[in-house]
PDB file of N, CA and C in Angstrom:
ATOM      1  N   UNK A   1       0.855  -1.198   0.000  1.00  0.00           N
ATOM      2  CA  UNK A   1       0.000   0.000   0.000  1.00  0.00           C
ATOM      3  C   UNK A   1       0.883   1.236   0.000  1.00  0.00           C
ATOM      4  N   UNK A   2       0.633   2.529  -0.482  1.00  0.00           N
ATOM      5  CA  UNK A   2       1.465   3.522  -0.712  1.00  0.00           C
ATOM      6  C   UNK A   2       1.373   4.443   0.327  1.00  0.00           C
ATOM      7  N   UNK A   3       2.491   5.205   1.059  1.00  0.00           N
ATOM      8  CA  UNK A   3       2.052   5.829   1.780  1.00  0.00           C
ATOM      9  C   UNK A   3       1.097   6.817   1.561  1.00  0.00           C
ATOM     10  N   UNK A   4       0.706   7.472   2.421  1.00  0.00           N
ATOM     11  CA  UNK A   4       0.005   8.410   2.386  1.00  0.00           C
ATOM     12  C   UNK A   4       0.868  10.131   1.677  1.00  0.00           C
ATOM     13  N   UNK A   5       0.191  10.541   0.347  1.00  0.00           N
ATOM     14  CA  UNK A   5       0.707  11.775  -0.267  1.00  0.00           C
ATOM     15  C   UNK A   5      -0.202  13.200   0.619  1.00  0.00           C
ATOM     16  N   UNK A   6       1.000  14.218   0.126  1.00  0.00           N
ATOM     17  CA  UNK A   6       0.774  15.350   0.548  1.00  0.00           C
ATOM     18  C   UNK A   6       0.535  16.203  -0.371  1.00  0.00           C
ATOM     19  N   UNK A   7      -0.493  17.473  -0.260  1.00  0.00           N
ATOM     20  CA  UNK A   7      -0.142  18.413  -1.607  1.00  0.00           C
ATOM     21  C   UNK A   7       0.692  19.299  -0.592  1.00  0.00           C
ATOM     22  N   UNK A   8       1.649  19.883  -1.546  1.00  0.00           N
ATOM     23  CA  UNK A   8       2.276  21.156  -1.052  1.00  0.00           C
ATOM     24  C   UNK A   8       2.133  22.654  -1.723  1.00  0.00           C
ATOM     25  N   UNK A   9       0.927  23.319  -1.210  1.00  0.00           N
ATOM     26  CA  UNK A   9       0.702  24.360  -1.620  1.00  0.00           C
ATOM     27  C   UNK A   9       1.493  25.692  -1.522  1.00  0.00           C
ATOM     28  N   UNK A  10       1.655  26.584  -2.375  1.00  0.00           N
ATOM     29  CA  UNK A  10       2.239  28.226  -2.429  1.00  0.00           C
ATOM     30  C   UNK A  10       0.943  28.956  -1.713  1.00  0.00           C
ATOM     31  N   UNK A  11       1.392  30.002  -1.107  1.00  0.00           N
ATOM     32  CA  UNK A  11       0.018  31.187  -0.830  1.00  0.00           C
ATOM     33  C   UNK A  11       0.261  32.236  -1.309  1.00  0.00           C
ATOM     34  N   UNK A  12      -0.294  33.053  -1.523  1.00  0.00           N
ATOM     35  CA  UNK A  12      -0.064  34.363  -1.865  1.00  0.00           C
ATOM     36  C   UNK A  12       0.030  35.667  -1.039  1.00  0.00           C
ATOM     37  N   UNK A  13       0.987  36.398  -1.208  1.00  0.00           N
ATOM     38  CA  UNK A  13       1.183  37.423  -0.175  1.00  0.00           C
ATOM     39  C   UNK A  13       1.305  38.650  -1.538  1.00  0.00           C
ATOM     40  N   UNK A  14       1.524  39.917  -0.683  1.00  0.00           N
ATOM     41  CA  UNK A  14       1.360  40.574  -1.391  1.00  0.00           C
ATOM     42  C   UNK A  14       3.155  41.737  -1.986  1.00  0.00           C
ATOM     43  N   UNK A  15       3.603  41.043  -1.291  1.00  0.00           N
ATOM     44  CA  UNK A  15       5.437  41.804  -1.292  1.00  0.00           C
ATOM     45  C   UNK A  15       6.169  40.258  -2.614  1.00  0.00           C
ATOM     46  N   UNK A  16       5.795  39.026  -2.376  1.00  0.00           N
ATOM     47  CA  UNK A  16       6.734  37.949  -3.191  1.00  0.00           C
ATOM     48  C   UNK A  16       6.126  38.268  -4.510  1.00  0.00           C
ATOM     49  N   UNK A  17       7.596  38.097  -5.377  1.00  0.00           N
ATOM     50  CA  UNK A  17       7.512  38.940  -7.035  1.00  0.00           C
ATOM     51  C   UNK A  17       7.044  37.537  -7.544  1.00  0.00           C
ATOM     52  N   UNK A  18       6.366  37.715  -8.818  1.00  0.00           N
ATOM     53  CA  UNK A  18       5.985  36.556  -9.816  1.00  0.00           C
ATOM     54  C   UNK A  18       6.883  35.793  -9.996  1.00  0.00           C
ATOM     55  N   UNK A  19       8.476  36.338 -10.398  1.00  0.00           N
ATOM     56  CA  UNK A  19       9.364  36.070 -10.739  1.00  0.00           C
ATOM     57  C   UNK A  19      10.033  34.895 -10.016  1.00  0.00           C
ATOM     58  N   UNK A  20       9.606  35.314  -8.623  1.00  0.00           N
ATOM     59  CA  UNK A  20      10.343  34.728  -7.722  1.00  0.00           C
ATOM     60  C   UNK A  20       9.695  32.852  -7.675  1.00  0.00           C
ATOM     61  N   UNK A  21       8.574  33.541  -7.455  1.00  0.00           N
ATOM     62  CA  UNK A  21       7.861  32.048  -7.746  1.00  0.00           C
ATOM     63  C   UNK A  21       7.989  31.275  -8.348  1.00  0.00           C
ATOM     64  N   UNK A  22       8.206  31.850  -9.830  1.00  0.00           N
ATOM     65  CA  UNK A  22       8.157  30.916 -10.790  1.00  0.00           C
ATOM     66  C   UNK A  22       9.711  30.384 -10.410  1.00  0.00           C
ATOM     67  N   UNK A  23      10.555  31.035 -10.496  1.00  0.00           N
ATOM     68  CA  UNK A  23      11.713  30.370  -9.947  1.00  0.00           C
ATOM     69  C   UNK A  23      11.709  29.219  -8.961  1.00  0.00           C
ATOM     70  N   UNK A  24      10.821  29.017  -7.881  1.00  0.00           N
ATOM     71  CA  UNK A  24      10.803  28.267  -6.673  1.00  0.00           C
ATOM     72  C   UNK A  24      10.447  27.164  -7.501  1.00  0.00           C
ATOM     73  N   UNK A  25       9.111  27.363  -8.221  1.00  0.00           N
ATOM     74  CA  UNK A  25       8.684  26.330  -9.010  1.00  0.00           C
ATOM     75  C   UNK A  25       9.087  25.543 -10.018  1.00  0.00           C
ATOM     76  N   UNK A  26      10.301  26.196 -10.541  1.00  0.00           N
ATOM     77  CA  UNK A  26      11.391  25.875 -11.513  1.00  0.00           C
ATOM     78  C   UNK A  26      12.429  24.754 -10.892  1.00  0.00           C
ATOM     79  N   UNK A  27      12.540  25.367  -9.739  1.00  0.00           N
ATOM     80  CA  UNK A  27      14.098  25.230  -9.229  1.00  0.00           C
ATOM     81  C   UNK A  27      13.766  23.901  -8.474  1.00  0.00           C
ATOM     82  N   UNK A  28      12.911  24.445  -7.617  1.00  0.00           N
ATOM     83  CA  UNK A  28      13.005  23.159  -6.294  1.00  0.00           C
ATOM     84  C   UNK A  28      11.532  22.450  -6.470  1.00  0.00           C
ATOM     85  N   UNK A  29      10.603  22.374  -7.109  1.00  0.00           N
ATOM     86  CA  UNK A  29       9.892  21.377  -7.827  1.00  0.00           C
ATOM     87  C   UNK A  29       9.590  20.782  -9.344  1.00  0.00           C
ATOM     88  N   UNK A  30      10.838  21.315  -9.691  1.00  0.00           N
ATOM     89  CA  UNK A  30      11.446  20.907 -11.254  1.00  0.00           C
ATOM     90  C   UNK A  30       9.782  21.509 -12.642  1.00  0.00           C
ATOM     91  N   UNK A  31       9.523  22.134 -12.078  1.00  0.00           N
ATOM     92  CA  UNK A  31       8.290  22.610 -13.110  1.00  0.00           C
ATOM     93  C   UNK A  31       8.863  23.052 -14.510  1.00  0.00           C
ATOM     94  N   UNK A  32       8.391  22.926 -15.955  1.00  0.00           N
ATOM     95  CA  UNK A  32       8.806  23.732 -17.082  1.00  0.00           C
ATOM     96  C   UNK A  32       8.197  24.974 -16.874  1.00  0.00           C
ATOM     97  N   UNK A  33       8.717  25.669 -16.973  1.00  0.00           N
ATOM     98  CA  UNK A  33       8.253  27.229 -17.491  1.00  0.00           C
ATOM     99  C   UNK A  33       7.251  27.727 -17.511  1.00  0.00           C
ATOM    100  N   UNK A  34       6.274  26.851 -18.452  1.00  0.00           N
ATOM    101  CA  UNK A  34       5.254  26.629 -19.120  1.00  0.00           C
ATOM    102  C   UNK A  34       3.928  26.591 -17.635  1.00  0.00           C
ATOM    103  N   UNK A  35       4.042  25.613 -17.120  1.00  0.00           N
ATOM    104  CA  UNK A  35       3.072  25.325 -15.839  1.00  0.00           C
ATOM    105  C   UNK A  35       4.218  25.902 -14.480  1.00  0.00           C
ATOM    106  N   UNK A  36       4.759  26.168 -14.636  1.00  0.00           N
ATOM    107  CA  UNK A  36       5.235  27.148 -13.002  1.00  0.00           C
ATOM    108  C   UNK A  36       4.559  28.554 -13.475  1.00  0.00           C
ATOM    109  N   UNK A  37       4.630  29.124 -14.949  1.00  0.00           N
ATOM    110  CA  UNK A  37       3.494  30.124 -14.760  1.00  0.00           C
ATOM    111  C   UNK A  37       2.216  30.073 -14.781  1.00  0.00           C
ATOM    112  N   UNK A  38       1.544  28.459 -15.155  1.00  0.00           N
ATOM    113  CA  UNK A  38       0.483  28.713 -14.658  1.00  0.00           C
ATOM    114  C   UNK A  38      -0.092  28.519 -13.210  1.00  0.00           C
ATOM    115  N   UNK A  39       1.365  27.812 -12.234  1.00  0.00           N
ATOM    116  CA  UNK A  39       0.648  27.075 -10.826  1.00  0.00           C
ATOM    117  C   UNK A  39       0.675  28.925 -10.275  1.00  0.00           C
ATOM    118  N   UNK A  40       2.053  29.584 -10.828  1.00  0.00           N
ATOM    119  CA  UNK A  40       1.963  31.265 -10.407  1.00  0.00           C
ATOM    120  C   UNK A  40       0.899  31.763 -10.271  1.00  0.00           C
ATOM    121  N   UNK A  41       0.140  31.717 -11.587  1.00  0.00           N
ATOM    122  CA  UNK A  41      -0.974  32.731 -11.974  1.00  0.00           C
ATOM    123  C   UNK A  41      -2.257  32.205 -11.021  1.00  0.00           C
ATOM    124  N   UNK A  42      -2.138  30.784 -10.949  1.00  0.00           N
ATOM    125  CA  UNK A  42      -3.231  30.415  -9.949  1.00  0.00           C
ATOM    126  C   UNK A  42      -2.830  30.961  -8.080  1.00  0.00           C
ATOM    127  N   UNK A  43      -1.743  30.909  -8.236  1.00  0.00           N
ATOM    128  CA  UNK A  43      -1.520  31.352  -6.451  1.00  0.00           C
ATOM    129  C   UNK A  43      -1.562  32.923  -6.549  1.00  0.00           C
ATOM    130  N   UNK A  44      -1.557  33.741  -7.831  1.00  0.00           N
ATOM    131  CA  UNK A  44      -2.286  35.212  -7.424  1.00  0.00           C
ATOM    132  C   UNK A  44      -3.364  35.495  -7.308  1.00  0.00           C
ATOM    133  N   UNK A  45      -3.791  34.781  -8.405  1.00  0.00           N
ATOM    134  CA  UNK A  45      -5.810  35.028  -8.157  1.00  0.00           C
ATOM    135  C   UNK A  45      -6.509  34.104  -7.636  1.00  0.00           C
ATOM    136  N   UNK A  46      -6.361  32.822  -7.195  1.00  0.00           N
ATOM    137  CA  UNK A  46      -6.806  32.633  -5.963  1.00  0.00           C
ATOM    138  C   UNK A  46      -6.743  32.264  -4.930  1.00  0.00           C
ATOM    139  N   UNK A  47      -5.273  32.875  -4.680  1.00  0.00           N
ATOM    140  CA  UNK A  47      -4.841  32.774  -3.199  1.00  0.00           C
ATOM    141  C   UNK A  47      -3.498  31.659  -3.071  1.00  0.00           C
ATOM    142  N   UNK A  48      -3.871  30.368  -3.540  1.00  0.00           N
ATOM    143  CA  UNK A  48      -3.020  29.386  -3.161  1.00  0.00           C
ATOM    144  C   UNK A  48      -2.902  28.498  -4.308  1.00  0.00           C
ATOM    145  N   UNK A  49      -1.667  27.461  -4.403  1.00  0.00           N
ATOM    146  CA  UNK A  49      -1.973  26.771  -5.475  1.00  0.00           C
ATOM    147  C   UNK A  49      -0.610  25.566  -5.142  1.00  0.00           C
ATOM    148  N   UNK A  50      -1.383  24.475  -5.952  1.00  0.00           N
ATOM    149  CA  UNK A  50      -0.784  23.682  -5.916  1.00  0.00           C
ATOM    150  C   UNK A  50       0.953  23.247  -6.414  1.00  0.00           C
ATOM    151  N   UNK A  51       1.890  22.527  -5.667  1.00  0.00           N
ATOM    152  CA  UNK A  51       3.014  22.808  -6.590  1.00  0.00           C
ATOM    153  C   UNK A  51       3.624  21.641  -6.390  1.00  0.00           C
ATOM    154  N   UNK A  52       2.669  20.561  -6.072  1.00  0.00           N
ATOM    155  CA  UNK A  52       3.015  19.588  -6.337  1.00  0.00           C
ATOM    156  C   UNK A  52       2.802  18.573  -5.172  1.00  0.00           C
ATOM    157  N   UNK A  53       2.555  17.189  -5.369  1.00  0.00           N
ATOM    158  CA  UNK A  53       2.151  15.889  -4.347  1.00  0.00           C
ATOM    159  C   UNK A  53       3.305  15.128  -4.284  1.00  0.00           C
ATOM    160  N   UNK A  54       2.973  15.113  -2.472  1.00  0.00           N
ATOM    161  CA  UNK A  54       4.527  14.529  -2.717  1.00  0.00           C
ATOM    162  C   UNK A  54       4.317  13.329  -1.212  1.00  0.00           C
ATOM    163  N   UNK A  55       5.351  12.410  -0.667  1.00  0.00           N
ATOM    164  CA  UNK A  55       5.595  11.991   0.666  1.00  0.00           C
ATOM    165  C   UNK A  55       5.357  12.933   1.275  1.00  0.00           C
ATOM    166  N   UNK A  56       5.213  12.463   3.043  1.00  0.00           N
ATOM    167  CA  UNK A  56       5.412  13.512   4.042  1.00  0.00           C
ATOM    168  C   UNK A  56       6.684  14.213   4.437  1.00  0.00           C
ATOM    169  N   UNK A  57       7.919  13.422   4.188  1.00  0.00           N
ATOM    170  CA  UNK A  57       9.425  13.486   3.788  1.00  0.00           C
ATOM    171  C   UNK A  57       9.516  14.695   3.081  1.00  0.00           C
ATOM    172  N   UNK A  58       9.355  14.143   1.575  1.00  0.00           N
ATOM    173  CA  UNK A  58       9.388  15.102   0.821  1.00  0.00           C
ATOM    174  C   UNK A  58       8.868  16.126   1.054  1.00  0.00           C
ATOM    175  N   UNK A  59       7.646  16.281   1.152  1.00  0.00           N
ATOM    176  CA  UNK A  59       7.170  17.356   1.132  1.00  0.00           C
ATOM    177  C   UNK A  59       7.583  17.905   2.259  1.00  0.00           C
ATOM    178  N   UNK A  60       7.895  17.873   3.300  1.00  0.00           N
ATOM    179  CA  UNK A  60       8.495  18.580   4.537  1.00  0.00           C
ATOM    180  C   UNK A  60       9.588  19.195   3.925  1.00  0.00           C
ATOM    181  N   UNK A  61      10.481  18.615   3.217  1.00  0.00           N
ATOM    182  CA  UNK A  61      11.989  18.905   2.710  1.00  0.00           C
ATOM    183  C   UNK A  61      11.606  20.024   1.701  1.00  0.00           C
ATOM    184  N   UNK A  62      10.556  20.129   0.354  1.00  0.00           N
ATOM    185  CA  UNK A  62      10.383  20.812  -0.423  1.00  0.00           C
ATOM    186  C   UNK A  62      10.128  22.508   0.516  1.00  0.00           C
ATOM    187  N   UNK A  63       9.433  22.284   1.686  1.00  0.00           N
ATOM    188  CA  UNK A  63       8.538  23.150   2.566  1.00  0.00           C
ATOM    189  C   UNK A  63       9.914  24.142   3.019  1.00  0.00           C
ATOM    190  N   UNK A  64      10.915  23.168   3.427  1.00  0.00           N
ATOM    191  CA  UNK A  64      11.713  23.932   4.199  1.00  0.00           C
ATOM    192  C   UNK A  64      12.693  24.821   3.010  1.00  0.00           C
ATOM    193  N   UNK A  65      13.054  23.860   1.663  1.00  0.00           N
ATOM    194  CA  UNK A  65      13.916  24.599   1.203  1.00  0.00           C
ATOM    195  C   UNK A  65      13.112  26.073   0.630  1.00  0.00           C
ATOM    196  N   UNK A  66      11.639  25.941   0.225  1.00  0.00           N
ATOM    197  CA  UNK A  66      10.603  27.089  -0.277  1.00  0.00           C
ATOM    198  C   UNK A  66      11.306  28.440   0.673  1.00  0.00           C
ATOM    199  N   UNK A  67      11.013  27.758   2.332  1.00  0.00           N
ATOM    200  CA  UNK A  67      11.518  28.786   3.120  1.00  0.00           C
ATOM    201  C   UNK A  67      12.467  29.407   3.355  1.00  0.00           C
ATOM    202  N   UNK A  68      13.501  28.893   3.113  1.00  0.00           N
ATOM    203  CA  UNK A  68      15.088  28.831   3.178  1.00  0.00           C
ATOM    204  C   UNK A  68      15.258  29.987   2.196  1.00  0.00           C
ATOM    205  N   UNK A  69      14.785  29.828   0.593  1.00  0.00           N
ATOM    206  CA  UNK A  69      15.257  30.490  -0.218  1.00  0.00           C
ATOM    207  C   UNK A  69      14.284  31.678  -0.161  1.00  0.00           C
ATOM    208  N   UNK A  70      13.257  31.555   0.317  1.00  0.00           N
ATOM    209  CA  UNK A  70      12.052  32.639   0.404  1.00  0.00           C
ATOM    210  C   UNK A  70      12.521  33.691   1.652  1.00  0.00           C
ATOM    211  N   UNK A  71      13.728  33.202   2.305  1.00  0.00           N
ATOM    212  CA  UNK A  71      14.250  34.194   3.656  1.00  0.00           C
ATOM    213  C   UNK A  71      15.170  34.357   2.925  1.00  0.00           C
ATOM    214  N   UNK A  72      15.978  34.105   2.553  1.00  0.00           N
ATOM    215  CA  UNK A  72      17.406  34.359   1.872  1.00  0.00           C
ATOM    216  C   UNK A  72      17.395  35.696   1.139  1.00  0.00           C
ATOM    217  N   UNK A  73      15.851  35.421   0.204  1.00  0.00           N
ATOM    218  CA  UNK A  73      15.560  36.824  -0.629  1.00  0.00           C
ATOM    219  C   UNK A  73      14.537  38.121  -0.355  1.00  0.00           C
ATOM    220  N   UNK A  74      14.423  37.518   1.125  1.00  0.00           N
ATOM    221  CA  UNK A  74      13.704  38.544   1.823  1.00  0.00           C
ATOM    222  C   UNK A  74      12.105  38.352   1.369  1.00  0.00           C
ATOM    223  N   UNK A  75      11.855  37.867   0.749  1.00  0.00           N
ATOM    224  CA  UNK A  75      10.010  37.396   0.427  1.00  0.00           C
ATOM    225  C   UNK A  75       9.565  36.471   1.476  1.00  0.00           C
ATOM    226  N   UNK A  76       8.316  36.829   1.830  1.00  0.00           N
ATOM    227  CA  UNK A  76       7.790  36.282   2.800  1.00  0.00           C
ATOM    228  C   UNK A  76       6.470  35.041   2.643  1.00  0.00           C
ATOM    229  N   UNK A  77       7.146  34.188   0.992  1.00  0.00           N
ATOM    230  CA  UNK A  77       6.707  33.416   0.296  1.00  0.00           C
ATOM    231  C   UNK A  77       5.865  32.429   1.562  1.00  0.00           C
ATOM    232  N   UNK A  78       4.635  31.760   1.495  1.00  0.00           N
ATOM    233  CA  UNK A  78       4.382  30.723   2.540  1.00  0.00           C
ATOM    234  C   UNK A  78       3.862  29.291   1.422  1.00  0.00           C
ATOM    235  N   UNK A  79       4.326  28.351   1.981  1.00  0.00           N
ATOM    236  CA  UNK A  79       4.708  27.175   1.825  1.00  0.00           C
ATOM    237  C   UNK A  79       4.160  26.104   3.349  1.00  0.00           C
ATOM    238  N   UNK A  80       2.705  25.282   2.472  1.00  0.00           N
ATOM    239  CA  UNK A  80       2.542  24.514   3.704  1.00  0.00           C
ATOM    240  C   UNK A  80       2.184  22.866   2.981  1.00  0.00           C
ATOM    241  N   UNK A  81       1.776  22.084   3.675  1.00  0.00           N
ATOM    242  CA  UNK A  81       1.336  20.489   2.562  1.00  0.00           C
ATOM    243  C   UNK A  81      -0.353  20.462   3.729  1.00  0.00           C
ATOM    244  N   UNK A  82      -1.011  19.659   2.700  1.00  0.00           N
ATOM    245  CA  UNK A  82      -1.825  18.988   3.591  1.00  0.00           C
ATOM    246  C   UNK A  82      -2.367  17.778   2.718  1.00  0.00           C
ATOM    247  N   UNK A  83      -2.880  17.008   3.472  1.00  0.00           N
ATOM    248  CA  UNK A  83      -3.333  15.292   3.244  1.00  0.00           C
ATOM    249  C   UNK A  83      -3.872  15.890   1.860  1.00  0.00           C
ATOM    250  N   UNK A  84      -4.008  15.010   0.471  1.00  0.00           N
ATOM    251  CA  UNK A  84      -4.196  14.710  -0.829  1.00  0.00           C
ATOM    252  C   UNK A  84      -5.901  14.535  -0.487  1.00  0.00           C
TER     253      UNK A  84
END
């Protein structure tokens, strides 16, 4: 039986650049271009969006590096998972 997956959602704030996102979504959940601007465009207009299902592992690990690089550049990007 498989463990149990997580989604790990983006939120939207109002200071983190588009740019930046799409980068997160590029970088540290391997997205093309193509759909990191659209998971973007969905976490501006409505609020939150998906960026991918993952383990509880993983997704803890994806959560922390979101944060890591989201403090590094001063955006106050939020990054959380919950049950699929």
């Amino acid at each position: 039986k498989r463990p149990p997956m997580f989604k790990v959602l983006l939120h939207n704030d109002h200071y983190t650049s588009m740019d930046f996102v799409v980068e997160v979504l590029r970088d540290i959940f391997n997205k093309g271009m193509v759909e990191a601007v659209q998971i973007m465009l969905s976490v501006h207009k409505s609020g939150v969006g998906i960026a991918g299902v993952f383990t509880a592992e993983i997704a803890e690990t994806k959560i922390d590096q979101v944060h890591k690089r989201a403090e590094d550049q001063g955006f106050p990007l939020k990054c959380s998972m919950e049950p699929e």
